[in-house]
PDB file of N, CA and C in Angstrom:
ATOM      1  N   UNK A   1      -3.337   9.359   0.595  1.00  0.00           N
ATOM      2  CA  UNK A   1      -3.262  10.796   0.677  1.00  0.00           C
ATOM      3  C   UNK A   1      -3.195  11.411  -0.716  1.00  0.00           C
ATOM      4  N   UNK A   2      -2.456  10.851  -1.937  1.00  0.00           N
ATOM      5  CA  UNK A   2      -2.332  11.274  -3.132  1.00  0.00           C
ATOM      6  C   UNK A   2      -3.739  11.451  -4.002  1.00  0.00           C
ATOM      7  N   UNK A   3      -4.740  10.430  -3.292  1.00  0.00           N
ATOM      8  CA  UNK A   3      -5.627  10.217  -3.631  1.00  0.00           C
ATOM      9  C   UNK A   3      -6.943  11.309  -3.435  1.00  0.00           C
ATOM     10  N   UNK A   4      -6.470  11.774  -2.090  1.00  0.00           N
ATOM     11  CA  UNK A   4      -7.417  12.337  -1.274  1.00  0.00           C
ATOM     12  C   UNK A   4      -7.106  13.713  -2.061  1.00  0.00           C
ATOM     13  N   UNK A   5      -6.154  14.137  -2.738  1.00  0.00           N
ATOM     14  CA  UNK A   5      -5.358  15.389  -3.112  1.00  0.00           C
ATOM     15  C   UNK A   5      -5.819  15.038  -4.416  1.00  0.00           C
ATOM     16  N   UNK A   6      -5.458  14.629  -5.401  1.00  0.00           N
ATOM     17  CA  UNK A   6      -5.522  14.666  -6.907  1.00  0.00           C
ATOM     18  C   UNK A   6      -6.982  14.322  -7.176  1.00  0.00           C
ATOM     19  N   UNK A   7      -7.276  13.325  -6.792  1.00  0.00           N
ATOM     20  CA  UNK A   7      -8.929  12.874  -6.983  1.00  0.00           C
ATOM     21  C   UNK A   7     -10.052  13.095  -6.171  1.00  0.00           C
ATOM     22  N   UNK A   8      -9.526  14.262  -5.466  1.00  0.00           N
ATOM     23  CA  UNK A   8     -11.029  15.173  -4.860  1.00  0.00           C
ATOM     24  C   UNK A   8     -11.805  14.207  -3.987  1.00  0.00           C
ATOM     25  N   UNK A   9     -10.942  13.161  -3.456  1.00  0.00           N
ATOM     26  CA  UNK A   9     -11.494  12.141  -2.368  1.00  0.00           C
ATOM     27  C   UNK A   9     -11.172  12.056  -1.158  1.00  0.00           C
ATOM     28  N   UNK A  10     -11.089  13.430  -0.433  1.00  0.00           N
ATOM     29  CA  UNK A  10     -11.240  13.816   0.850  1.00  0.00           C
ATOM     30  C   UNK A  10     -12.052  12.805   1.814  1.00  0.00           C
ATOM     31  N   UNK A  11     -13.280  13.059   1.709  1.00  0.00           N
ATOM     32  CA  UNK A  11     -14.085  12.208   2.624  1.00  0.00           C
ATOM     33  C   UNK A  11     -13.567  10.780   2.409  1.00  0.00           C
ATOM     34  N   UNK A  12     -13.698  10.262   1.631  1.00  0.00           N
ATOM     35  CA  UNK A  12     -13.611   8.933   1.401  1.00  0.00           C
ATOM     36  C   UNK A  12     -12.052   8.543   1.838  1.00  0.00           C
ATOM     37  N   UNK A  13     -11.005   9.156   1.689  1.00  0.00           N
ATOM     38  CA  UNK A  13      -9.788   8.530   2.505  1.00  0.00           C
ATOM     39  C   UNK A  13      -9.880   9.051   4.261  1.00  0.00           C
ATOM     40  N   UNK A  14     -10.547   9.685   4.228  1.00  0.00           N
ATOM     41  CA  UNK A  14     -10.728  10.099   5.839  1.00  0.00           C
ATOM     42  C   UNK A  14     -11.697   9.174   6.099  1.00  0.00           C
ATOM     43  N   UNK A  15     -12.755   8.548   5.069  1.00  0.00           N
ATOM     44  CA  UNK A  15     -13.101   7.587   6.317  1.00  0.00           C
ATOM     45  C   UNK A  15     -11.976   6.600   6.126  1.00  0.00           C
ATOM     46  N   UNK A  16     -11.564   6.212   5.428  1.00  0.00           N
ATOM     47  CA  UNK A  16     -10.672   5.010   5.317  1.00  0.00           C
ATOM     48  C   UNK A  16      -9.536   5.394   6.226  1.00  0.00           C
ATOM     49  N   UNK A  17      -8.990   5.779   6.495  1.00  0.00           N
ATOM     50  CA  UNK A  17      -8.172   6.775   7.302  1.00  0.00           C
ATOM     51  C   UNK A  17      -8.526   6.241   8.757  1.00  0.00           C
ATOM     52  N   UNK A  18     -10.186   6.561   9.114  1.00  0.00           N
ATOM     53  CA  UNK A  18     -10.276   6.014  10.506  1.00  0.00           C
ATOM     54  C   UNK A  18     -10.279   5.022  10.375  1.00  0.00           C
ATOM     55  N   UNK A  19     -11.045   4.340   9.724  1.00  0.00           N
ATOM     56  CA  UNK A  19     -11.588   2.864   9.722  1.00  0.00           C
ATOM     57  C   UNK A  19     -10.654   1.782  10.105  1.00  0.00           C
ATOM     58  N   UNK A  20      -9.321   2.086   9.526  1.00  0.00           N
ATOM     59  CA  UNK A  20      -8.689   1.255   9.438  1.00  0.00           C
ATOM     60  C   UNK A  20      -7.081   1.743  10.254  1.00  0.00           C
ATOM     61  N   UNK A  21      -7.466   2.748  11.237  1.00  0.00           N
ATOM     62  CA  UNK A  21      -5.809   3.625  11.648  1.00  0.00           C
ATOM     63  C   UNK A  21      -5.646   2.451  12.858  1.00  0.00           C
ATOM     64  N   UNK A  22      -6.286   1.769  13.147  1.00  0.00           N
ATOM     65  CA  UNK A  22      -5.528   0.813  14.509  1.00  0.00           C
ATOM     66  C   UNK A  22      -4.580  -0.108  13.700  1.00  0.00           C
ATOM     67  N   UNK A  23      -5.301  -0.577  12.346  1.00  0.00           N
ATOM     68  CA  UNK A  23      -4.561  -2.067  11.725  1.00  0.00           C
ATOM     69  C   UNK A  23      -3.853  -0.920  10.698  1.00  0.00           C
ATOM     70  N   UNK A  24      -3.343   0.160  10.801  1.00  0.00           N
ATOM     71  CA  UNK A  24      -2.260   0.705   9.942  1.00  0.00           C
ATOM     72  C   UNK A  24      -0.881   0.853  11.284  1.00  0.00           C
ATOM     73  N   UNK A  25      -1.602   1.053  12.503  1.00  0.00           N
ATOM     74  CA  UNK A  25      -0.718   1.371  13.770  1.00  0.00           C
ATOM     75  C   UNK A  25      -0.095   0.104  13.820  1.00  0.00           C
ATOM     76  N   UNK A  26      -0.921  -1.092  14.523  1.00  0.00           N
ATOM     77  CA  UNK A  26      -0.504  -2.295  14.305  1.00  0.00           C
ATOM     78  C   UNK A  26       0.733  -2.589  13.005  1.00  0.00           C
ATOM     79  N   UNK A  27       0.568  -2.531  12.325  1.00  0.00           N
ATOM     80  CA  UNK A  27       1.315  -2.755  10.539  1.00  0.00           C
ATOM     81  C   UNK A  27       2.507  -2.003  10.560  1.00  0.00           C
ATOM     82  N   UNK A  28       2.059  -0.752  11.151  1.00  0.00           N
ATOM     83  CA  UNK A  28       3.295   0.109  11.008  1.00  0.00           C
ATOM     84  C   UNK A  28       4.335   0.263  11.987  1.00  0.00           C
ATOM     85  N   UNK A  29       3.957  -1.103  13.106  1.00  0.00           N
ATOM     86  CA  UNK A  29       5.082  -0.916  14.602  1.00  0.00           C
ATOM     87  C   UNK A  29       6.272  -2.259  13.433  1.00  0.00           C
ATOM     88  N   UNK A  30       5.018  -3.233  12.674  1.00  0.00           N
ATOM     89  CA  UNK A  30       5.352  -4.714  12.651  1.00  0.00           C
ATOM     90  C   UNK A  30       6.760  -4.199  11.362  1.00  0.00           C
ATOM     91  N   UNK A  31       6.218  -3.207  10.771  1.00  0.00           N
ATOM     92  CA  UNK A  31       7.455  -2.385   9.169  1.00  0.00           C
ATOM     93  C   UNK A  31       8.460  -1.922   9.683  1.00  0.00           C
ATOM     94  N   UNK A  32       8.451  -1.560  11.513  1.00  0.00           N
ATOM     95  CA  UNK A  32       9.437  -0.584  11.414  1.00  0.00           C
ATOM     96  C   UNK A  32      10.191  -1.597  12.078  1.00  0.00           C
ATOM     97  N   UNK A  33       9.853  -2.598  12.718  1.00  0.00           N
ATOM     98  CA  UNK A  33      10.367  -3.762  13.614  1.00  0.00           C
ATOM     99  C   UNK A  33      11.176  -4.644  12.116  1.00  0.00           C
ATOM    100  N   UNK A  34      10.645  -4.951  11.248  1.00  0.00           N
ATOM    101  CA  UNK A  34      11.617  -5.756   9.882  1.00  0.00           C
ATOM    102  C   UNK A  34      12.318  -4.767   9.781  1.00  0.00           C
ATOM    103  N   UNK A  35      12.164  -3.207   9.321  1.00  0.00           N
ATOM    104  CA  UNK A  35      13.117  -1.850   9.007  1.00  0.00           C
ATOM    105  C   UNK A  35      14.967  -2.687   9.884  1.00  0.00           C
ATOM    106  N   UNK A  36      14.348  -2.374  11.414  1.00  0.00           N
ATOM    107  CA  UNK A  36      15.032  -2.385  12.214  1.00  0.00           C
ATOM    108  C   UNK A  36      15.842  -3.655  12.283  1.00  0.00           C
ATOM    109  N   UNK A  37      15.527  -4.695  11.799  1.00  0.00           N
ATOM    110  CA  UNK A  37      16.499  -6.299  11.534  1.00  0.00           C
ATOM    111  C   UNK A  37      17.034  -6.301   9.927  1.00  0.00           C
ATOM    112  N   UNK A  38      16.680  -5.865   9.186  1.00  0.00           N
ATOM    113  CA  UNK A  38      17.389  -5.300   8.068  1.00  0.00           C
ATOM    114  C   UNK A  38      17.891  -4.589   8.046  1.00  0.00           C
ATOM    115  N   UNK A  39      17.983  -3.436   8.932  1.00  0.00           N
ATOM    116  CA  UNK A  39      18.635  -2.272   8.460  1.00  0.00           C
ATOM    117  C   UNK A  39      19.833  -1.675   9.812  1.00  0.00           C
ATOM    118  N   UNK A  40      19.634  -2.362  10.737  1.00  0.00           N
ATOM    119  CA  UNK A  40      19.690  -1.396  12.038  1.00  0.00           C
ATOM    120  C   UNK A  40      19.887  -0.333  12.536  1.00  0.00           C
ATOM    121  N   UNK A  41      20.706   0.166  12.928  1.00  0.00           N
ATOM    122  CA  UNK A  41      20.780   1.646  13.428  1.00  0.00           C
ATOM    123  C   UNK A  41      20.301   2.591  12.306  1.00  0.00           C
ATOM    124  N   UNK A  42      20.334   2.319  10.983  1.00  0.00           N
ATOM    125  CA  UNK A  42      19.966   3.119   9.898  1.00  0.00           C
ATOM    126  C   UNK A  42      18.653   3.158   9.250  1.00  0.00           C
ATOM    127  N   UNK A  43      17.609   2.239  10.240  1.00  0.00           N
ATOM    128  CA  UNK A  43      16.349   2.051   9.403  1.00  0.00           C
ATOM    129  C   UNK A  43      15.387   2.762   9.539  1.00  0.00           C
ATOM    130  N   UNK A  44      15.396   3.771  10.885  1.00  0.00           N
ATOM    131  CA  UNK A  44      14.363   4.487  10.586  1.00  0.00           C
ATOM    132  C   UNK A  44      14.667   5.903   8.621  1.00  0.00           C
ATOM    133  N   UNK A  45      15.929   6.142   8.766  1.00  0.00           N
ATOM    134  CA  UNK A  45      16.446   6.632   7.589  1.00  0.00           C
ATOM    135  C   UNK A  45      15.850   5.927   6.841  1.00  0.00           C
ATOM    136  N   UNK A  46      16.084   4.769   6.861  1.00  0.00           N
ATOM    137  CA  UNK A  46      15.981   4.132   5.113  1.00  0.00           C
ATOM    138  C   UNK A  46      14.409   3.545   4.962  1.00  0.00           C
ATOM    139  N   UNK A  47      13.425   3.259   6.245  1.00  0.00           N
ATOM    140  CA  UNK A  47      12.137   3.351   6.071  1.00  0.00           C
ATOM    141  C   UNK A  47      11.361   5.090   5.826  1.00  0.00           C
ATOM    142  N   UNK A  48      12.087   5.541   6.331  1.00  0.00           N
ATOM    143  CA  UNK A  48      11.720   7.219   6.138  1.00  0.00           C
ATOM    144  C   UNK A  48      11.668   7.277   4.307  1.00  0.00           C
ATOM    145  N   UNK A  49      13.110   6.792   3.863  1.00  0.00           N
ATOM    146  CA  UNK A  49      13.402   7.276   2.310  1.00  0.00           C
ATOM    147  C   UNK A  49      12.560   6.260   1.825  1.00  0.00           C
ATOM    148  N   UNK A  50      12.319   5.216   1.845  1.00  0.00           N
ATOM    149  CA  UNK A  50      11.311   4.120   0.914  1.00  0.00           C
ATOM    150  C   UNK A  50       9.988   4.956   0.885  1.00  0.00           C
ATOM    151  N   UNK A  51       9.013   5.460   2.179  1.00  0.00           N
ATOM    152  CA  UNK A  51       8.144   5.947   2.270  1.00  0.00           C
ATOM    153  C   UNK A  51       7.836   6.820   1.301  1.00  0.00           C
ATOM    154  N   UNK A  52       8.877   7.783   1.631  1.00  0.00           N
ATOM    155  CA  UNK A  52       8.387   8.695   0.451  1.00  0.00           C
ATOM    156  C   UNK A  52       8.855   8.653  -0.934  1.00  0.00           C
ATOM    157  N   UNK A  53       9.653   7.341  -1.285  1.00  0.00           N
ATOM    158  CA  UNK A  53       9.598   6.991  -3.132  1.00  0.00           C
ATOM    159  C   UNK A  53       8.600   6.513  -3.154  1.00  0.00           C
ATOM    160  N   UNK A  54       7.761   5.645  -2.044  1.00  0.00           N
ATOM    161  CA  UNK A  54       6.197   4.841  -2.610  1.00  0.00           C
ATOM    162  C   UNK A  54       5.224   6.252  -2.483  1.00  0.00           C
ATOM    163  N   UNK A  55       5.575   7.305  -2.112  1.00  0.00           N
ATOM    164  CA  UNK A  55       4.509   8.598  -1.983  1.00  0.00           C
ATOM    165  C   UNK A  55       4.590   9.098  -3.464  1.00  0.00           C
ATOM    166  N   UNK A  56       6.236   9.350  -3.252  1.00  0.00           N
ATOM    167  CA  UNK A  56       6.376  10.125  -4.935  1.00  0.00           C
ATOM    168  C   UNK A  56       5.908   9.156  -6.109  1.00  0.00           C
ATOM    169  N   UNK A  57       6.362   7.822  -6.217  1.00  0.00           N
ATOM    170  CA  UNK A  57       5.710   7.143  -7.010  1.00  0.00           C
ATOM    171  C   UNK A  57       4.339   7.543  -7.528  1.00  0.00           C
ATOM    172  N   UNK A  58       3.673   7.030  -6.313  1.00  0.00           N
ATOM    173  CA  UNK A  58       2.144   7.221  -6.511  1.00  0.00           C
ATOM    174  C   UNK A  58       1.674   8.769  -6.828  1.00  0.00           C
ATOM    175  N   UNK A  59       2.502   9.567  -6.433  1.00  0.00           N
ATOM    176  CA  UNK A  59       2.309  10.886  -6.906  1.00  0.00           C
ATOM    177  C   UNK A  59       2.501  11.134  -8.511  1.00  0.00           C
ATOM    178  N   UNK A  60       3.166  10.597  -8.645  1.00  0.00           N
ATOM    179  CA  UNK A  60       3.876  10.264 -10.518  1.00  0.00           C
ATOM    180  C   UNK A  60       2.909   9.628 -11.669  1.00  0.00           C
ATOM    181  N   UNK A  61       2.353   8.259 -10.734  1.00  0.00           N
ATOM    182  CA  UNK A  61       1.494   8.135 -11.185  1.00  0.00           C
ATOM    183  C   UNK A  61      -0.215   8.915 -11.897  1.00  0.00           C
ATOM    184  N   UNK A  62      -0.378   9.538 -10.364  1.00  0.00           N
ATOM    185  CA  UNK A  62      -1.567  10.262 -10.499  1.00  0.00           C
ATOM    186  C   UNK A  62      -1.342  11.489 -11.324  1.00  0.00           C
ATOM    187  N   UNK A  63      -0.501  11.594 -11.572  1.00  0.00           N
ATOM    188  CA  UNK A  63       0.108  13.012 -12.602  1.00  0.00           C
ATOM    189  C   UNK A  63       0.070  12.083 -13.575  1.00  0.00           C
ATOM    190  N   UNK A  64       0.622  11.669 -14.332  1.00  0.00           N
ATOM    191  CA  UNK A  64       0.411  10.309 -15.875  1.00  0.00           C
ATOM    192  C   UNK A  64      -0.596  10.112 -16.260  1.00  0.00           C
ATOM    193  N   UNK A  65      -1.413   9.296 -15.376  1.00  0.00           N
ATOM    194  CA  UNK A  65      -2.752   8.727 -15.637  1.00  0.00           C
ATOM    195  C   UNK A  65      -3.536   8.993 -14.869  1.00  0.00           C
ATOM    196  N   UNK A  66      -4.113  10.086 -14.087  1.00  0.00           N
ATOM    197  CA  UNK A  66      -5.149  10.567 -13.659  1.00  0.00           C
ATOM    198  C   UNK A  66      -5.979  10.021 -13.584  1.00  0.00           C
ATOM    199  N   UNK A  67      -6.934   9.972 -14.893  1.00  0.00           N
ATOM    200  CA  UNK A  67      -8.182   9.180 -14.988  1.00  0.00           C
ATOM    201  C   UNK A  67      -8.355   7.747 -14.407  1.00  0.00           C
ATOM    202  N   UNK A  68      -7.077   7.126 -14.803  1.00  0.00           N
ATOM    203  CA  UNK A  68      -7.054   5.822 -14.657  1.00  0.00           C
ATOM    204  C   UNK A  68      -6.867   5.799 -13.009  1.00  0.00           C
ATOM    205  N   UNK A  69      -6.506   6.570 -12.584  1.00  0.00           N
ATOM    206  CA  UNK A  69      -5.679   6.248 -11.136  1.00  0.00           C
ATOM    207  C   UNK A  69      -6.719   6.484 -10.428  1.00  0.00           C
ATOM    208  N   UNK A  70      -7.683   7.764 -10.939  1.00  0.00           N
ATOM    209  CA  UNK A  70      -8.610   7.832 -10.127  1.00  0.00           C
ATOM    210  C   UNK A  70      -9.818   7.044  -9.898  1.00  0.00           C
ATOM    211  N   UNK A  71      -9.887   6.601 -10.920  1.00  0.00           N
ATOM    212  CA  UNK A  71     -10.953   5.145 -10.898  1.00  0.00           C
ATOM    213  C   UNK A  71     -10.656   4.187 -10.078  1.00  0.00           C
ATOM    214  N   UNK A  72      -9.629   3.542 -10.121  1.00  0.00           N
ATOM    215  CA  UNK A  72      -9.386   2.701  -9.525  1.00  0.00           C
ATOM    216  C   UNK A  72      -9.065   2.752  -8.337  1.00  0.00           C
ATOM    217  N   UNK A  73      -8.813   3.752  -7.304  1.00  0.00           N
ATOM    218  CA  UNK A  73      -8.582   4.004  -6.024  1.00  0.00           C
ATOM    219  C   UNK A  73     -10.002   4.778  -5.954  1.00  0.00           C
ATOM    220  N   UNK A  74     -10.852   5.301  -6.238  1.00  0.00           N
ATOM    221  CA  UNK A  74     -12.142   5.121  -5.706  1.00  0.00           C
ATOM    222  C   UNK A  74     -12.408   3.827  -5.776  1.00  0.00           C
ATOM    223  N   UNK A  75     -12.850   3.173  -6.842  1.00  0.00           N
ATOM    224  CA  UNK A  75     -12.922   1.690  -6.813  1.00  0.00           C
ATOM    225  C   UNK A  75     -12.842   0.664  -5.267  1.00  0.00           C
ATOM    226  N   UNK A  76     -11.322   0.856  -5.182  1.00  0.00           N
ATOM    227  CA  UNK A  76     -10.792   0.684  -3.854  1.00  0.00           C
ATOM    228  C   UNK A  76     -11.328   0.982  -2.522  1.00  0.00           C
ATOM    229  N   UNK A  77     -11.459   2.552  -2.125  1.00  0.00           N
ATOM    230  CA  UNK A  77     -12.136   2.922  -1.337  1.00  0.00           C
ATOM    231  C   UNK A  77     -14.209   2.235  -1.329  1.00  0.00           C
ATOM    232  N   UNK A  78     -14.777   2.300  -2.444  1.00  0.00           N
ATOM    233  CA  UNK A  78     -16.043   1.733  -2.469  1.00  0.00           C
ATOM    234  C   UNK A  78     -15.846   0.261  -1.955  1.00  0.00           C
ATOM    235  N   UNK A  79     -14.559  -0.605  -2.215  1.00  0.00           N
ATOM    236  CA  UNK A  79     -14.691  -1.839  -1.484  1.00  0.00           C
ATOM    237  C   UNK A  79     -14.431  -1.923   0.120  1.00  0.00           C
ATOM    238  N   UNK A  80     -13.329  -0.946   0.293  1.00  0.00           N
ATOM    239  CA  UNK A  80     -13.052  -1.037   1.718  1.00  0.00           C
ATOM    240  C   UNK A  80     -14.289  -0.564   2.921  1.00  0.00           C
ATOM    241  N   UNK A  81     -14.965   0.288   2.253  1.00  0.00           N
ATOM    242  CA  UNK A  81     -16.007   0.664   2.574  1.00  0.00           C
ATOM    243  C   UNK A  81     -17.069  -0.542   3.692  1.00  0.00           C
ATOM    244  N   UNK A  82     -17.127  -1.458   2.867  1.00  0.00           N
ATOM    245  CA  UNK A  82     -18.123  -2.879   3.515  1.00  0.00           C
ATOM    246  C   UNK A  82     -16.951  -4.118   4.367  1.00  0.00           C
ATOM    247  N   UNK A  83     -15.672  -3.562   3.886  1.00  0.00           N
ATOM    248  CA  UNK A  83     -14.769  -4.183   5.066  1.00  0.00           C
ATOM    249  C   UNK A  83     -14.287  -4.423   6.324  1.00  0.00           C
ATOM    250  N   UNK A  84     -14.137  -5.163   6.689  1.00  0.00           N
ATOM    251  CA  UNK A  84     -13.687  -5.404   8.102  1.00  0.00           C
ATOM    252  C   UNK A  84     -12.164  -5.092   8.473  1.00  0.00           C
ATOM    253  N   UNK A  85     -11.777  -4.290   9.494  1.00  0.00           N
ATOM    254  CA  UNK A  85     -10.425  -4.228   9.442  1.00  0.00           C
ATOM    255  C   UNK A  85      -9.439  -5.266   8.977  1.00  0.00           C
ATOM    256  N   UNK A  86     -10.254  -5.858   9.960  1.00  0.00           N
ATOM    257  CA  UNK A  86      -8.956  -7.548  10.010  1.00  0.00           C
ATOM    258  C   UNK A  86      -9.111  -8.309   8.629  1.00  0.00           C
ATOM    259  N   UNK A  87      -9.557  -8.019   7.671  1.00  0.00           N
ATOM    260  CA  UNK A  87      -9.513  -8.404   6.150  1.00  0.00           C
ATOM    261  C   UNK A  87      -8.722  -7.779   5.147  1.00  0.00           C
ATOM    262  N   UNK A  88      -7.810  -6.360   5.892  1.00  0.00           N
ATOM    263  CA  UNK A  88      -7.254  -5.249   4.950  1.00  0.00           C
ATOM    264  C   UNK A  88      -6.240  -6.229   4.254  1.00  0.00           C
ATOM    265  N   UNK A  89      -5.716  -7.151   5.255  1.00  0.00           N
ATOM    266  CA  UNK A  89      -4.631  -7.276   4.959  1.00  0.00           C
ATOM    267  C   UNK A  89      -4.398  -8.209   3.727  1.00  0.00           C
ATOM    268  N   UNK A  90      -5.164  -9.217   3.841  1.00  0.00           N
ATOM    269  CA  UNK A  90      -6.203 -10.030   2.909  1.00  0.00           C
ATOM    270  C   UNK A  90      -6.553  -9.210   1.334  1.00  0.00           C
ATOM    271  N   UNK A  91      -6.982  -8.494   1.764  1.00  0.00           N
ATOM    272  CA  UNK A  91      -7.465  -7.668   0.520  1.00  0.00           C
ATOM    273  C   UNK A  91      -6.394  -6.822  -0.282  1.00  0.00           C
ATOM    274  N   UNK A  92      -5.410  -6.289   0.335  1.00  0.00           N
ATOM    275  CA  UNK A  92      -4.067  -5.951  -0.251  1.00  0.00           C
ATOM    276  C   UNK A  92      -3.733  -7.070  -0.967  1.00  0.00           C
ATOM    277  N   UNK A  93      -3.530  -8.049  -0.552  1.00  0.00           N
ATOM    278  CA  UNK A  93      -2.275  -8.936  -0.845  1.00  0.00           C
ATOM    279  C   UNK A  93      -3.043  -9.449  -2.025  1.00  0.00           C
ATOM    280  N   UNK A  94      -4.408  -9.573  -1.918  1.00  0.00           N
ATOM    281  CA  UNK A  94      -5.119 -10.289  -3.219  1.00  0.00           C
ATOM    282  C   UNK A  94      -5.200  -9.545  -4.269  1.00  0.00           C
ATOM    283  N   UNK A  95      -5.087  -8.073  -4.607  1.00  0.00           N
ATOM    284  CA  UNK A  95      -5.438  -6.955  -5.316  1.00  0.00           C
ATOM    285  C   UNK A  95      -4.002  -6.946  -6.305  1.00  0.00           C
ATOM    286  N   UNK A  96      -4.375  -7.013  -7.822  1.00  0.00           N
ATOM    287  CA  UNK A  96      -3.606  -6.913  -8.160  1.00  0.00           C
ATOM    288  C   UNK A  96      -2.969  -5.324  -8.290  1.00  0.00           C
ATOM    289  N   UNK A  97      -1.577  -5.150  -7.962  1.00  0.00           N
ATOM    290  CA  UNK A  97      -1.039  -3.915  -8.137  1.00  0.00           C
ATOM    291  C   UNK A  97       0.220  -3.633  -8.917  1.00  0.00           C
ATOM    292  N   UNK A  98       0.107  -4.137 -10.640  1.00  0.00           N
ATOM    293  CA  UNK A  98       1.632  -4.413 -11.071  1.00  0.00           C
ATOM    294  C   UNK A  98       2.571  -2.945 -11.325  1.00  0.00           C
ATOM    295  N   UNK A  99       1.873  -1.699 -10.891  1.00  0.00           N
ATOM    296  CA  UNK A  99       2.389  -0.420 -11.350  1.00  0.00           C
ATOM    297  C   UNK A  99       2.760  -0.061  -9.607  1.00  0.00           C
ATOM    298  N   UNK A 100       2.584  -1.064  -8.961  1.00  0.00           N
ATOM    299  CA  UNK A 100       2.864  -0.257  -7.115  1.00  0.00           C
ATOM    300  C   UNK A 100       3.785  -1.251  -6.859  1.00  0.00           C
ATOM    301  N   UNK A 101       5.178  -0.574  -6.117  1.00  0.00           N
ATOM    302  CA  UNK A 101       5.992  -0.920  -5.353  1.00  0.00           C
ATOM    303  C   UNK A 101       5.490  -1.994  -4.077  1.00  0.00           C
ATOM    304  N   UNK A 102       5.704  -2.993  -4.597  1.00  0.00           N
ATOM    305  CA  UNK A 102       5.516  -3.923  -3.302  1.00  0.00           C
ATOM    306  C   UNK A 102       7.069  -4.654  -2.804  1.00  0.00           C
ATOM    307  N   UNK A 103       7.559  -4.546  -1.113  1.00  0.00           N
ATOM    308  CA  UNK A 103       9.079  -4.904  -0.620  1.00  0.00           C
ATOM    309  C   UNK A 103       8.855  -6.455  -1.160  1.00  0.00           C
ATOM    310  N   UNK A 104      10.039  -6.866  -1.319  1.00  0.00           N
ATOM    311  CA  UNK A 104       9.543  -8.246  -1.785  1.00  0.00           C
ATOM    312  C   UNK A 104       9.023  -9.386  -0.812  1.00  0.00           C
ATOM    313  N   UNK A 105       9.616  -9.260   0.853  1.00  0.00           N
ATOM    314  CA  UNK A 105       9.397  -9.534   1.925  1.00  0.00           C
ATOM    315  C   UNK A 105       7.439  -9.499   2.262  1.00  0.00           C
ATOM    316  N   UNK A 106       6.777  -8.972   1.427  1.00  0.00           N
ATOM    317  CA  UNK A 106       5.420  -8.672   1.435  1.00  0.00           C
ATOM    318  C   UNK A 106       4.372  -8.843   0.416  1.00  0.00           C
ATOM    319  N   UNK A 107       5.802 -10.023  -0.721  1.00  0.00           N
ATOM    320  CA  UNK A 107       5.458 -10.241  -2.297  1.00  0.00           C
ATOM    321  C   UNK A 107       4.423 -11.695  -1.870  1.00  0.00           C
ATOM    322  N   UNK A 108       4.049 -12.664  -2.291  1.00  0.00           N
ATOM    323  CA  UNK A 108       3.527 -13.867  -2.382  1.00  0.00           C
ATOM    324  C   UNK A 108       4.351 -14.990  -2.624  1.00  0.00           C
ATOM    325  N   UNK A 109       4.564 -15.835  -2.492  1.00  0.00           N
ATOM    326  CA  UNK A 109       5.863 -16.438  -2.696  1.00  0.00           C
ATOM    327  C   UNK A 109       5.534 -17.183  -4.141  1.00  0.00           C
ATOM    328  N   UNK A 110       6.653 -17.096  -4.965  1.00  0.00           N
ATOM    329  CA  UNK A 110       6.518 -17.927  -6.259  1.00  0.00           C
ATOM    330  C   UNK A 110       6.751 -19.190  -6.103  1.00  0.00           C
ATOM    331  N   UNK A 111       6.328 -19.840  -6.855  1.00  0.00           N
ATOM    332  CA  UNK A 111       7.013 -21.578  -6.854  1.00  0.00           C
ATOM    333  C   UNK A 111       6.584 -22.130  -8.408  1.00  0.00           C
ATOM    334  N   UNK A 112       7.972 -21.957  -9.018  1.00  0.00           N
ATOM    335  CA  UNK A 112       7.972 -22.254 -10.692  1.00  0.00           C
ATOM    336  C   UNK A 112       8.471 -23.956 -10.412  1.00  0.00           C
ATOM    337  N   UNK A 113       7.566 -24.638 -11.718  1.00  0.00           N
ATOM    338  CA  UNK A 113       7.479 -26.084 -11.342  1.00  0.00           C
ATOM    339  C   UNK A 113       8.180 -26.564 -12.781  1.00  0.00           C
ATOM    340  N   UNK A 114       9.360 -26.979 -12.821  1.00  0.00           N
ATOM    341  CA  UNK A 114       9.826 -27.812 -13.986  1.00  0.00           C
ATOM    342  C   UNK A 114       9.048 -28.493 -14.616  1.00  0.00           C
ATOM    343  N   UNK A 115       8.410 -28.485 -15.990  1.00  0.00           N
ATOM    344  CA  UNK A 115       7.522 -29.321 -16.386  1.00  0.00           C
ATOM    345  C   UNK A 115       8.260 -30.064 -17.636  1.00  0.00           C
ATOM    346  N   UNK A 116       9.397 -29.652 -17.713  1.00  0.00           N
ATOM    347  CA  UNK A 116      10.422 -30.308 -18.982  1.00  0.00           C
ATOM    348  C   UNK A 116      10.801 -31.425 -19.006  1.00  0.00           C
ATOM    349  N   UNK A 117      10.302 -32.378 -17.477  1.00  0.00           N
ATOM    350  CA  UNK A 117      11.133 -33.527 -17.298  1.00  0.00           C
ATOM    351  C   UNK A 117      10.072 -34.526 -17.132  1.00  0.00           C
TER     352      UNK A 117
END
């Protein structure tokens, strides 16, 4: 949405928007279902407040670096474009994003290997 607002990419998050609103529905029962075992009675609150620091974030961003932000989330949109839903998820997780809030529950798992011995 920040996108669709700052970088004059209306169409292009509305198609992305449809393309992909079943596997955001899907995603977004599966966020509020972890919300709810982490958090309980308090998680729709505290998924409500995360939401919108990853909004304002990205809003922060696109105010900073504009140019940069906007490249690269068109970028984004031109790939999702030839995608298949069932690959979003795939394609997130592979994309590097070191300036975006990722829960760590949704990080990749590390595995640092002693090589001293």
């Amino acid at each position: 949405m920040v996108t669709a607002l700052t970088c004059d990419a209306r169409p292009q998050y509305n198609n992305y928007a449809k393309k992909f609103q079943n596997t955001f529905v899907d995603h977004g029962h599966a966020l509020k279902q972890l919300f709810r075992l982490s958090h309980g009675a308090g998680a729709e609150k505290v998924l409500n407040s995360y939401i919108t620091t990853l909004a304002n974030r990205a809003s922060q961003r696109s105010i900073s670096k504009r140019s940069h932000y906007c490249k690269r989330t068109l970028r984004t949109f031109i790939a999702l474009k030839h995608m298949k839903p069932r690959e979003l998820a795939l394609f997130s997780m592979k994309r590097p994003a070191g300036d975006v809030d990722v829960p760590s529950s949704c990080r990749p798992e590390v595995i640092l290997v002693d090589k001293s011995k």
